[in-house]
C-alpha atoms as a PDB file:
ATOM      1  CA  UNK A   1      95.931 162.187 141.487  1.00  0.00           C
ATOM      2  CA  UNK A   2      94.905 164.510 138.606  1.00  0.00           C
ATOM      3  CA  UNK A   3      95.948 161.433 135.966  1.00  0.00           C
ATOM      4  CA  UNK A   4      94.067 159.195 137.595  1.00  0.00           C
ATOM      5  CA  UNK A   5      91.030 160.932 138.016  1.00  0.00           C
ATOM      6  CA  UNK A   6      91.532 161.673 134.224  1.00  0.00           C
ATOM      7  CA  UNK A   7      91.898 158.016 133.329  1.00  0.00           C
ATOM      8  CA  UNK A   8      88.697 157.537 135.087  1.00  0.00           C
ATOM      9  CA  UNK A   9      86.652 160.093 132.982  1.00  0.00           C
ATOM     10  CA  UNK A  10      88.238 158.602 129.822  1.00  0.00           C
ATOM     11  CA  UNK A  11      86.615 154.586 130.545  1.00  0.00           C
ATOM     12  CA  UNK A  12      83.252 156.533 131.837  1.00  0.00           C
ATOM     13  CA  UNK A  13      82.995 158.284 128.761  1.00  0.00           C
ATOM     14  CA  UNK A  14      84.233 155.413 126.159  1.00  0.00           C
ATOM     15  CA  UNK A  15      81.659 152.952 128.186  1.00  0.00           C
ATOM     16  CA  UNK A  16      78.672 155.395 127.525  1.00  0.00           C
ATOM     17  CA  UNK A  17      79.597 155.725 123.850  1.00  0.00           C
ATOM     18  CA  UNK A  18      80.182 151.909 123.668  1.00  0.00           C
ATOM     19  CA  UNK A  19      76.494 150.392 122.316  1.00  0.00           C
ATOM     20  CA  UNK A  20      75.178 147.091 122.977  1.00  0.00           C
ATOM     21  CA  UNK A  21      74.391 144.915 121.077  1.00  0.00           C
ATOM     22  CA  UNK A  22      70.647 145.886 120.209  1.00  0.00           C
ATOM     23  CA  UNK A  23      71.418 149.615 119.785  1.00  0.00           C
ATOM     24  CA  UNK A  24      74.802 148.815 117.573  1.00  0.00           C
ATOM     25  CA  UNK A  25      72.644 147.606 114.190  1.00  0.00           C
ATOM     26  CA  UNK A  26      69.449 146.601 115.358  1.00  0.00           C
ATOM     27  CA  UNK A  27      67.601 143.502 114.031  1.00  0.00           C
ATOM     28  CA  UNK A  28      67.878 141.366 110.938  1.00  0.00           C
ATOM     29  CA  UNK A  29      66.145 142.170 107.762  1.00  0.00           C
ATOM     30  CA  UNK A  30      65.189 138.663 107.249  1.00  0.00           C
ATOM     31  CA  UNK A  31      63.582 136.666 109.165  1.00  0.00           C
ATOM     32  CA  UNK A  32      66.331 134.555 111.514  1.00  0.00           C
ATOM     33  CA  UNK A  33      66.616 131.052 109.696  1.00  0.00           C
ATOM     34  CA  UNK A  34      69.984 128.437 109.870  1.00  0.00           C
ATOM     35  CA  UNK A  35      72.364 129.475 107.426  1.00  0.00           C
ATOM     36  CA  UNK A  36      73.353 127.764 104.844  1.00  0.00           C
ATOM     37  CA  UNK A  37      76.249 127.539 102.314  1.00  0.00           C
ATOM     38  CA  UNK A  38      75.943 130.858  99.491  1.00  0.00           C
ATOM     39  CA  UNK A  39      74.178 132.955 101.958  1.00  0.00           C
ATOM     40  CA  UNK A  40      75.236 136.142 101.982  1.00  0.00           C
ATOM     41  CA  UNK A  41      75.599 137.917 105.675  1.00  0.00           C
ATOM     42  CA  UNK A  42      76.926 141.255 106.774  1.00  0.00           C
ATOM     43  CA  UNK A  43      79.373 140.795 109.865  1.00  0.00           C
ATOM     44  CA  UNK A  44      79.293 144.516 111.800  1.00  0.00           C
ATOM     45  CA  UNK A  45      82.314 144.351 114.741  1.00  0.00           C
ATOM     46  CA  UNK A  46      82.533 148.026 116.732  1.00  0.00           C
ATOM     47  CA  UNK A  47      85.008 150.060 116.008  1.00  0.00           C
ATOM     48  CA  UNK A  48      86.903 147.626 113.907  1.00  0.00           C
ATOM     49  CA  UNK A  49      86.068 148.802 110.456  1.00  0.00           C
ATOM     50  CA  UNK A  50      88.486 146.272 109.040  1.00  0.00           C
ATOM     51  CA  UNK A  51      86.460 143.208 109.819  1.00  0.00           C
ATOM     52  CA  UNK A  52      83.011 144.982 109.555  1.00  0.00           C
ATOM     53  CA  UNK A  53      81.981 143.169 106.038  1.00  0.00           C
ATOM     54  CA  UNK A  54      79.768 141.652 103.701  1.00  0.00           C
ATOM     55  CA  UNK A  55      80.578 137.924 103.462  1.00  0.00           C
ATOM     56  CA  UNK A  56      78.770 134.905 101.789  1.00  0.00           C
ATOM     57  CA  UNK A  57      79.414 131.233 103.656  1.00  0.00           C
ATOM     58  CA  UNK A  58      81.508 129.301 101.895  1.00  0.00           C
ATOM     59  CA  UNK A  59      80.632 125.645 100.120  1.00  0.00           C
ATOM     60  CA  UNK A  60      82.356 124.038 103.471  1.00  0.00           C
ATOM     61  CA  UNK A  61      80.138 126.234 105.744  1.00  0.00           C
ATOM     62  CA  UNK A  62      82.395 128.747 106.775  1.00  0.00           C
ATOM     63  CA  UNK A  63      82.939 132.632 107.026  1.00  0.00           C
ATOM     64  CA  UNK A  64      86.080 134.287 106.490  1.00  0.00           C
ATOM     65  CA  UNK A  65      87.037 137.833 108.061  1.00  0.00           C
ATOM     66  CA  UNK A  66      89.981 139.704 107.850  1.00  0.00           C
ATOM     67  CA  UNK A  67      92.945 138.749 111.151  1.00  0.00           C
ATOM     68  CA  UNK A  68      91.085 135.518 111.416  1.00  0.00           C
ATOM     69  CA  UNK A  69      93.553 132.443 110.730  1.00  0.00           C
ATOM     70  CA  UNK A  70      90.810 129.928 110.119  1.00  0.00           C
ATOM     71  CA  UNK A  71      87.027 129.856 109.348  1.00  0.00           C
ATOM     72  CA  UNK A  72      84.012 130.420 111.448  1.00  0.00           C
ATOM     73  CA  UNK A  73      81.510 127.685 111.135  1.00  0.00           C
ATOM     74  CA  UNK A  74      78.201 129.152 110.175  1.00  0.00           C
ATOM     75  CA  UNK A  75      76.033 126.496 108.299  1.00  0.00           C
ATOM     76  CA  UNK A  76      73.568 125.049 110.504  1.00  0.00           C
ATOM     77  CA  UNK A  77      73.522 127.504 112.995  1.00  0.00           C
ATOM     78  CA  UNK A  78      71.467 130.834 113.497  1.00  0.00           C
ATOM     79  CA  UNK A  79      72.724 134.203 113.086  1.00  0.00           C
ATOM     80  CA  UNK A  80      73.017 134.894 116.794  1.00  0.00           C
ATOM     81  CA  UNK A  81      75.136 131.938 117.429  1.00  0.00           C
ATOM     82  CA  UNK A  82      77.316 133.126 114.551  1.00  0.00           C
ATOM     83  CA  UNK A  83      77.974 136.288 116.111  1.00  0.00           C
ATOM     84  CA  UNK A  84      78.860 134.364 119.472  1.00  0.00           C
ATOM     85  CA  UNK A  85      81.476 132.165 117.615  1.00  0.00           C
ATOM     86  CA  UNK A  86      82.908 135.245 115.490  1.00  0.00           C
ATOM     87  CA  UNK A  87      83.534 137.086 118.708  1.00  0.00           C
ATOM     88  CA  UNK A  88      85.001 134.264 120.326  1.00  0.00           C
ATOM     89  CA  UNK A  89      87.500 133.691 117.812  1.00  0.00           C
ATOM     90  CA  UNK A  90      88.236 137.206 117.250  1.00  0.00           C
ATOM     91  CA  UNK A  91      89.052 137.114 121.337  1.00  0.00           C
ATOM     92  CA  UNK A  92      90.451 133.896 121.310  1.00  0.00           C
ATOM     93  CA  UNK A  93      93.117 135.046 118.837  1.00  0.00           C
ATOM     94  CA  UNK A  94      93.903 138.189 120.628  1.00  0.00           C
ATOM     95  CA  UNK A  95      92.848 140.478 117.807  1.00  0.00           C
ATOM     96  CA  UNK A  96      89.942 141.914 120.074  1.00  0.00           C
ATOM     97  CA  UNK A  97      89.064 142.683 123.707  1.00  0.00           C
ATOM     98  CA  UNK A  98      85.407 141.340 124.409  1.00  0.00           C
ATOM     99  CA  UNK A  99      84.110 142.364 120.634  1.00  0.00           C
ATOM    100  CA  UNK A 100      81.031 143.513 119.951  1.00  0.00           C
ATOM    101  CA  UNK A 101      79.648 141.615 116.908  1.00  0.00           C
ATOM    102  CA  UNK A 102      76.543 141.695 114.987  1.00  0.00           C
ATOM    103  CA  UNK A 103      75.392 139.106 112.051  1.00  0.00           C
ATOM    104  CA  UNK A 104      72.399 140.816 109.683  1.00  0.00           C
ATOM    105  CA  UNK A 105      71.363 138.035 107.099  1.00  0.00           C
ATOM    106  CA  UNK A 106      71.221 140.010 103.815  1.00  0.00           C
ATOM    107  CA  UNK A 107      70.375 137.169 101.218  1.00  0.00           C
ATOM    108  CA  UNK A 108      69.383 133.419 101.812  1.00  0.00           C
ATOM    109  CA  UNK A 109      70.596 131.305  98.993  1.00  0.00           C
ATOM    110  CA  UNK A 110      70.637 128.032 100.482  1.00  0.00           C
ATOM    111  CA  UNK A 111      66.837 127.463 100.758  1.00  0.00           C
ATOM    112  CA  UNK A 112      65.163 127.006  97.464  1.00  0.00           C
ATOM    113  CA  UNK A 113      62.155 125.488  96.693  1.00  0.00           C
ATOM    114  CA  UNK A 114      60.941 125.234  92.871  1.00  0.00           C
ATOM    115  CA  UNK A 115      57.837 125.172  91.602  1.00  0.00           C
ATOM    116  CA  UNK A 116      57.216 123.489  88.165  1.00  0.00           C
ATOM    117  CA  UNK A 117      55.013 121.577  86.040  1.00  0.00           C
ATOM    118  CA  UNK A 118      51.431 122.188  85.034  1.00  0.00           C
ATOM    119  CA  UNK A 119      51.742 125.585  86.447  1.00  0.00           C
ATOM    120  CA  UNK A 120      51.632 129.471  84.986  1.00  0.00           C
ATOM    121  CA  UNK A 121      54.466 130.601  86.311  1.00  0.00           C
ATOM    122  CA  UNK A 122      57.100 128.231  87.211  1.00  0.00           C
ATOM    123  CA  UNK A 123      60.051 129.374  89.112  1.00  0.00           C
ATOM    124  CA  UNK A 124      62.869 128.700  91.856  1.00  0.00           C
ATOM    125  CA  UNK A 125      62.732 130.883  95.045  1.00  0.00           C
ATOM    126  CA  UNK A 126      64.072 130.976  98.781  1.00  0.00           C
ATOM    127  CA  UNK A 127      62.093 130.249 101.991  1.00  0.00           C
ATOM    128  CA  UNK A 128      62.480 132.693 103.957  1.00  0.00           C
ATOM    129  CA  UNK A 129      60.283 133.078 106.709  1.00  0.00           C
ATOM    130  CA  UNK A 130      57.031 130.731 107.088  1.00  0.00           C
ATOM    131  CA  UNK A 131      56.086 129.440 103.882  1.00  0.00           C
ATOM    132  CA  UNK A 132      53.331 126.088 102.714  1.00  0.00           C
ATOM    133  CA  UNK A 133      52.174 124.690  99.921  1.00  0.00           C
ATOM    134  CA  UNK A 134      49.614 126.876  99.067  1.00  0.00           C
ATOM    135  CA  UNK A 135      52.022 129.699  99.535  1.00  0.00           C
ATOM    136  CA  UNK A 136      54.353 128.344  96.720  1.00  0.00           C
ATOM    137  CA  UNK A 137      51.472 127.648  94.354  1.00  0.00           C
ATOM    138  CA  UNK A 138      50.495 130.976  95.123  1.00  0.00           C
ATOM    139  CA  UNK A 139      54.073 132.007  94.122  1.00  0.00           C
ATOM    140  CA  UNK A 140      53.770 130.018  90.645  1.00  0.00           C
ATOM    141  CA  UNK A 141      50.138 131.670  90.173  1.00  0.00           C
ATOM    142  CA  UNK A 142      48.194 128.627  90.740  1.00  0.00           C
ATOM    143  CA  UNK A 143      47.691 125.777  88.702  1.00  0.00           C
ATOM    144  CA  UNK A 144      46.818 125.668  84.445  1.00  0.00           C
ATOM    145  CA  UNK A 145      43.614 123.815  83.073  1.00  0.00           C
ATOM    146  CA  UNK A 146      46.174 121.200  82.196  1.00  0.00           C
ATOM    147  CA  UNK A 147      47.197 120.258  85.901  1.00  0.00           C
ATOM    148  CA  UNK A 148      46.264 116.636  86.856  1.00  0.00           C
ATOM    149  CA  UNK A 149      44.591 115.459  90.260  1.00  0.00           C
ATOM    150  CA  UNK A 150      47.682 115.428  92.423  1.00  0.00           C
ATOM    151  CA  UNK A 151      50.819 117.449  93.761  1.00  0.00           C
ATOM    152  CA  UNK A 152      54.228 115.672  94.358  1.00  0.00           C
ATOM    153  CA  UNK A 153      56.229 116.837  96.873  1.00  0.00           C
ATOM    154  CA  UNK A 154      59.619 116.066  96.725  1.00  0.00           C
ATOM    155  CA  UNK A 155      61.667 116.494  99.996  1.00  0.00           C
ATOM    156  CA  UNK A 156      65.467 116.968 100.487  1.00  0.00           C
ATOM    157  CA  UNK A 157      65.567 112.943 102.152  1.00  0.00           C
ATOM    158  CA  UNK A 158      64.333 111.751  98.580  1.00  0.00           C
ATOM    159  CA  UNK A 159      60.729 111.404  99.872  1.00  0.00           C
ATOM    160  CA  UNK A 160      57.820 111.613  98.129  1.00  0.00           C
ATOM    161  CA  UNK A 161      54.355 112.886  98.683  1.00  0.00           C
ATOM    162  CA  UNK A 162      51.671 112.205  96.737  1.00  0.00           C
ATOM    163  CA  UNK A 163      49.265 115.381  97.507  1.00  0.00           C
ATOM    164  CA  UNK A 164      45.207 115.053  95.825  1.00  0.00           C
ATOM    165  CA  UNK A 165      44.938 118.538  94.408  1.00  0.00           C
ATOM    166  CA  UNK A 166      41.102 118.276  95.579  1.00  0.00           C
ATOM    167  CA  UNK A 167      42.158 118.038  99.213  1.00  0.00           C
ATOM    168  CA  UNK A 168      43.892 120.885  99.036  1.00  0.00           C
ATOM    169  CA  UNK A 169      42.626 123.066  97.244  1.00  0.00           C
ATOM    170  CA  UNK A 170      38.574 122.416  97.692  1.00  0.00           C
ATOM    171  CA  UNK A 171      38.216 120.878 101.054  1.00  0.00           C
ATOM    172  CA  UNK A 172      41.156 123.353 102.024  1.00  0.00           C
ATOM    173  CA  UNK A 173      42.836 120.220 104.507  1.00  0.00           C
ATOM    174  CA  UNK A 174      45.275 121.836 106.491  1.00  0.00           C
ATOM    175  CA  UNK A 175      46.973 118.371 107.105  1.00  0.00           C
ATOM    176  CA  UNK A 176      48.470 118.360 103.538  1.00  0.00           C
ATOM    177  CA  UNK A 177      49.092 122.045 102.990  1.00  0.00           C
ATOM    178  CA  UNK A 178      52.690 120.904 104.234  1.00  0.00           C
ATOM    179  CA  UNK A 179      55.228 123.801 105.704  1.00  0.00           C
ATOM    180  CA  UNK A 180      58.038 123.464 103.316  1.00  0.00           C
ATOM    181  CA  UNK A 181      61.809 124.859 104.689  1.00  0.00           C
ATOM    182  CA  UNK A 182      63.717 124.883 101.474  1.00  0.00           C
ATOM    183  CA  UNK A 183      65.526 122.610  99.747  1.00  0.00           C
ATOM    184  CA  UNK A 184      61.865 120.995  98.077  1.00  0.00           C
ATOM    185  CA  UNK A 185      61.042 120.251  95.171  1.00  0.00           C
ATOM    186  CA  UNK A 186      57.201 120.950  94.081  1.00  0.00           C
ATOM    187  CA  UNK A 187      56.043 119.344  90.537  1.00  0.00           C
ATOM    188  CA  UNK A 188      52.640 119.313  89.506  1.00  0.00           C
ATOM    189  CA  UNK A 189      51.875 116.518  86.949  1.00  0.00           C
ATOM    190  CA  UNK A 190      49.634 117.452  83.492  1.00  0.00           C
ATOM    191  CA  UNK A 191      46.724 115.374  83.618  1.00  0.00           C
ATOM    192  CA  UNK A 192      46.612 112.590  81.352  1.00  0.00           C
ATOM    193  CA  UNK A 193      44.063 112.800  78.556  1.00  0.00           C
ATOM    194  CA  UNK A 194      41.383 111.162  76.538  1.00  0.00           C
ATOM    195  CA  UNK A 195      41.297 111.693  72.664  1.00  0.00           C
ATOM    196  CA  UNK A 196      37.443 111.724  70.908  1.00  0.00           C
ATOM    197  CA  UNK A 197      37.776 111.387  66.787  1.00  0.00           C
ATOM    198  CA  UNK A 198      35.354 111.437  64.714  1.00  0.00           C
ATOM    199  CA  UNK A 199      31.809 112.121  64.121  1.00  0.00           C
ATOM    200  CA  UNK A 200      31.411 114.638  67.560  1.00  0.00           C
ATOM    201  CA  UNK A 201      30.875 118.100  67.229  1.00  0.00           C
ATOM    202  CA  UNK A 202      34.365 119.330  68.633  1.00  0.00           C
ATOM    203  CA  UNK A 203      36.486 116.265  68.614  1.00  0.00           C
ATOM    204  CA  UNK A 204      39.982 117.149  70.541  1.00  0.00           C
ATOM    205  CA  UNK A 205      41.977 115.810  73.796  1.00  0.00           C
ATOM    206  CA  UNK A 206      40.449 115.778  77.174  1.00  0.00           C
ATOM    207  CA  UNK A 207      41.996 115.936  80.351  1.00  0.00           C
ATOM    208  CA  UNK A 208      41.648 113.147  83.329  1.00  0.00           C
ATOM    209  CA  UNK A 209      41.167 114.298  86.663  1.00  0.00           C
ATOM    210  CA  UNK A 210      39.359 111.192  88.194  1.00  0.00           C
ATOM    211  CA  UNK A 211      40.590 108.039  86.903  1.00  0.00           C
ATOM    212  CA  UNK A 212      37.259 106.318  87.441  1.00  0.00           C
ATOM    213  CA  UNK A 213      34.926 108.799  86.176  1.00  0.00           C
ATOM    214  CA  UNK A 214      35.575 108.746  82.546  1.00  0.00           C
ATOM    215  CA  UNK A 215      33.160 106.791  80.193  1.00  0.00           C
ATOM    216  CA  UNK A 216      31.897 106.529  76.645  1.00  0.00           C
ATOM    217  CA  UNK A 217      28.844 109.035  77.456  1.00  0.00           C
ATOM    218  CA  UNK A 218      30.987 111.949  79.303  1.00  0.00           C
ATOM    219  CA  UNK A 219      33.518 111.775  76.698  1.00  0.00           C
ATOM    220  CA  UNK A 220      30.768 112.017  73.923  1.00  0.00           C
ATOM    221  CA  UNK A 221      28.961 115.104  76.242  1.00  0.00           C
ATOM    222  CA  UNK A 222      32.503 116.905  76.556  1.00  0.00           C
ATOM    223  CA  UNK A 223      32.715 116.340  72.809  1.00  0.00           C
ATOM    224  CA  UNK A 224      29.487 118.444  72.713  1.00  0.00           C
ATOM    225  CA  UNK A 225      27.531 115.969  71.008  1.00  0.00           C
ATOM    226  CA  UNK A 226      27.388 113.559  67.672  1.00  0.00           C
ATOM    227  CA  UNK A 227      26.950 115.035  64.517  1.00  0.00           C
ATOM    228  CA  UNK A 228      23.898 113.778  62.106  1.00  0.00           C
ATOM    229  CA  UNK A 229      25.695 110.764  60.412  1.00  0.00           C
ATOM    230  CA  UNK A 230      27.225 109.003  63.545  1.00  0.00           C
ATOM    231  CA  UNK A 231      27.709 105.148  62.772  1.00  0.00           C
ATOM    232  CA  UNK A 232      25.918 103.079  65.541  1.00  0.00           C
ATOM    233  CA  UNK A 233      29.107 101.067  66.153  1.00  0.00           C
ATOM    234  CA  UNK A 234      32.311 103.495  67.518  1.00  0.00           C
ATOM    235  CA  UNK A 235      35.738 102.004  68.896  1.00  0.00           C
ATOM    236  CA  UNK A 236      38.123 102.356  71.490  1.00  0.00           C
ATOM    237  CA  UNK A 237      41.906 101.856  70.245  1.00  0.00           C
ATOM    238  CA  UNK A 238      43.912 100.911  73.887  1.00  0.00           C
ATOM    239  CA  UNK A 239      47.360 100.084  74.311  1.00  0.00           C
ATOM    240  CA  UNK A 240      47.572  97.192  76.506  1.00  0.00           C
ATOM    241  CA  UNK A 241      50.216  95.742  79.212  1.00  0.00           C
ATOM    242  CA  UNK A 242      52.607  94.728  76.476  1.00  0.00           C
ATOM    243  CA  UNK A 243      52.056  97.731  74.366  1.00  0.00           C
ATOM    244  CA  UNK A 244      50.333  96.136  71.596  1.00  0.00           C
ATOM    245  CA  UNK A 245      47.225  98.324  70.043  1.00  0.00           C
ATOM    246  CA  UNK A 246      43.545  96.806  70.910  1.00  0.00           C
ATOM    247  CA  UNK A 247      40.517  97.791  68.976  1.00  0.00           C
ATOM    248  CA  UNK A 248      37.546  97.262  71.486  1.00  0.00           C
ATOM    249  CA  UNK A 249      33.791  97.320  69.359  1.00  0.00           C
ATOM    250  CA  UNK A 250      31.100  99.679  71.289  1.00  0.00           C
ATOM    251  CA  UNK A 251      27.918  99.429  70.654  1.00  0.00           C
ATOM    252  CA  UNK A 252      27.424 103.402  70.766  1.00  0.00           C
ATOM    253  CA  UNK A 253      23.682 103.429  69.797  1.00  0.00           C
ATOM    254  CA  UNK A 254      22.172 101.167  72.596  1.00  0.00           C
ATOM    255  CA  UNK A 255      24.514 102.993  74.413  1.00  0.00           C
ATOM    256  CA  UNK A 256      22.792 106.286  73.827  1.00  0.00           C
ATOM    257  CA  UNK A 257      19.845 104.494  74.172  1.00  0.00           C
ATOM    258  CA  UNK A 258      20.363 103.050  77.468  1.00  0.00           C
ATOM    259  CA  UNK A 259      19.753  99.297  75.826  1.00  0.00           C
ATOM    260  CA  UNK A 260      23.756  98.487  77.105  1.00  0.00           C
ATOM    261  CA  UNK A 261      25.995  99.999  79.789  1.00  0.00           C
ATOM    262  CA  UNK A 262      28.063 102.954  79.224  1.00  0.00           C
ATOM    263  CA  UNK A 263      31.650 101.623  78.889  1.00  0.00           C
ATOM    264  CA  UNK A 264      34.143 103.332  81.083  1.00  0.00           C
ATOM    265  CA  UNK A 265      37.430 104.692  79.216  1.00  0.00           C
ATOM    266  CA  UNK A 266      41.134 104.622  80.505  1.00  0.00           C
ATOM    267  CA  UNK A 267      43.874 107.837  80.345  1.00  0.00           C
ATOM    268  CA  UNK A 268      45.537 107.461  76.408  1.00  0.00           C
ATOM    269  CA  UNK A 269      42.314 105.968  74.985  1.00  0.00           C
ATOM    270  CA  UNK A 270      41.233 106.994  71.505  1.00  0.00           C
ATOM    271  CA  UNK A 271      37.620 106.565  71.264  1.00  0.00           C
ATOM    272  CA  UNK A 272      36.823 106.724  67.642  1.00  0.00           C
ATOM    273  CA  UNK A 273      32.972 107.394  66.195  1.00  0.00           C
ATOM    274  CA  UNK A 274      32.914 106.712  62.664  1.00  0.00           C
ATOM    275  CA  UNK A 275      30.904 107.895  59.928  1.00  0.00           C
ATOM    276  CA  UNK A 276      27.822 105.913  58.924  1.00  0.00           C
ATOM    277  CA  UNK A 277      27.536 105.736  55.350  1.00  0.00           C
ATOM    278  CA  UNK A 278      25.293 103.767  54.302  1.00  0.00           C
ATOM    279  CA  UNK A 279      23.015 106.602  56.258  1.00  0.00           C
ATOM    280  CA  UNK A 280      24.602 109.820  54.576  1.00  0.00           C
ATOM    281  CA  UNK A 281      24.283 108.216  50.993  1.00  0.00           C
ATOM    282  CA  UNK A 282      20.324 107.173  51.954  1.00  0.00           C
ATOM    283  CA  UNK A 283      20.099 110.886  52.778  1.00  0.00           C
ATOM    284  CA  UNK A 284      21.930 112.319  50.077  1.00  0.00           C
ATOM    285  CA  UNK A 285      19.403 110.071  47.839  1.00  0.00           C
ATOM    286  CA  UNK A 286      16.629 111.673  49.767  1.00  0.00           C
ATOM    287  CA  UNK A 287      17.713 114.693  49.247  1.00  0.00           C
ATOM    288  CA  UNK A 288      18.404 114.423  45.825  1.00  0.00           C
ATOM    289  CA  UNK A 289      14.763 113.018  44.974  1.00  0.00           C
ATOM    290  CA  UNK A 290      13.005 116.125  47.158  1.00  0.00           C
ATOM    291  CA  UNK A 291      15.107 118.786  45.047  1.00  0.00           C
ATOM    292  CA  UNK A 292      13.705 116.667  41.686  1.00  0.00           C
ATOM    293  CA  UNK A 293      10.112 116.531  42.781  1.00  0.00           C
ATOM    294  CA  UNK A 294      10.029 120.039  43.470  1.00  0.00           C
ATOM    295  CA  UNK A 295      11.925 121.418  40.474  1.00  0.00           C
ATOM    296  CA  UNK A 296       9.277 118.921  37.933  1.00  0.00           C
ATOM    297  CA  UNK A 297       6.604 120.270  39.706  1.00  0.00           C
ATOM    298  CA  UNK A 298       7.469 123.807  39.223  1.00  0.00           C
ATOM    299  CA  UNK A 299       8.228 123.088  35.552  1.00  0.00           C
ATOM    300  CA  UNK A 300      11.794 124.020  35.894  1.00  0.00           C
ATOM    301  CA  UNK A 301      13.464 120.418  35.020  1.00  0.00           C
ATOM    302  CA  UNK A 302      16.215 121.245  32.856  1.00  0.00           C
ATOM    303  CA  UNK A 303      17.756 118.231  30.731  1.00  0.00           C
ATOM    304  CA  UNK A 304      20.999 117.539  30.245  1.00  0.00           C
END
């Protein structure tokens, strides 16, 4: 009788040091995604030191602990189901008696979205947790003068989204500020450019952000203005369907004069303002005869 009532002691005291589940590890560090092969877990079973590890799932999807003939399948599923399959195996093999087994995701590997392009700060990094859009531009530091009008947003399927960078960023439209889940692929196109040579005050490449808002006058404003001896005739140099160079005549001064429209430009135009020289030798002539007059008539003409 005194055995027994010793045995009895014995499984009262084991159960109360026995933990459950919750009390055992507690919860994850991450956030509780799917995993995914290259994720790295840690696999805590009680009071089996030998199969409490760090393991990362294998390219076929599996974990692999110690006693365990086969794999456990562990891509696609969440951490808690892992832990059911682990200690199912572990008792369908004999190795345990109703295990106690708890999954704590340590690193997620197999959910990377990059961010590239016309962006400071491109880089490669893992959803984990709730992340959109905005978040990952956030990420890359937000977008360089040189970033064009949209966003493409490449999917695992292959699909494409075409994202206008003014919907999401200035009217703020939740509807495009897409939840990504890894596995995307974020580029953000330069913006193509128009080139002003020439007689401008700062000729140089501009960037196009709205396709049909680019014409002769902006381009000449953004090139902050003609300098004295503009001609009154400037070109455009366009490459067209066939690639095959066009040189288009603009009449620049009735432009400026609002005698003709203002002629709208294209992305990889050349718009070229040329010197008018008949002008600058008229004025150098000019110029030439004041400095005379005023040297005779202060008696200082000195022949050569």
């Amino acid at each position: 009788m005194q055995i027994v009532w010793i045995l009895m002691l014995s499984l009262t005291a084991a159960a109360q040091v026995r933990p459950s589940r919750m009390e055992e590890v507690g919860r994850e560090n991450l956030p509780a995604q799917k995993l995914g092969p290259d994720d790295l877990v840690a696999v805590s079973v009680y009071d089996a030191p030998e199969l409490t590890r760090t393991v990362r799932v294998e390219l076929d999807g599996t974990v692999h602990l110690p006693l365990l003939k086969g794999g456990v399948e562990a891509a696609g599923v969440f951490p808690r189901e892992l832990e059911a399959s682990i200690a199912q195996a572990l008792e369908t093999e004999q190795i345990l008696v109703d295990p106690v087994v708890k999954v704590t995701v340590v690193e997620y590997h197999s959910r990377p979205i990059a961010v590239m392009g016309a962006v400071r700060k491109p880089l490669t990094f893992q959803a984990v947790g709730t992340v959109t859009l905005l978040d990952a531009l956030a990420r890359a530091e937000g977008l360089t003068n040189e970033a064009g009008a949209e966003i493409l947003l490449t999917r695992e399927a292959g699909l494409i989204a075409r994202i206008p960078v003014k919907r999401l960023m200035k009217d703020a439209d939740p509807a495009v500020n897409f939840t990504l889940h890894g596995g995307e692929e974020i580029r953000v196109p330069e913006a193509g450019k128009i080139f002003v040579v020439g007689n401008v005050r700062k000729p140089g490449a501009f960037p196009v952000r709205d396709a049909g808002d680019n014409s002769v006058l902006k381009l000449v404003a953004l090139s902050e203005g003609l300098l004295p001896y503009a001609a009154k005739l400037a070109y455009v140099y366009r490459r067209d369907e066939a690639g095959i160079k066009q040189e288009i005549p603009i009449e620049l001064e009735k432009i400026l004069q609002r005698k003709a429209p203002d002629v709208p430009l294209a992305v990889d135009d050349l718009l070229y303002i040329p010197d008018n020289k008949g002008k600058r030798t008229a004025m150098a002539v000019v110029d030439r005869m004041t400095t005379f007059t005023a040297s005779t008539a202060s008696g200082l003409l000195i022949w050569h």
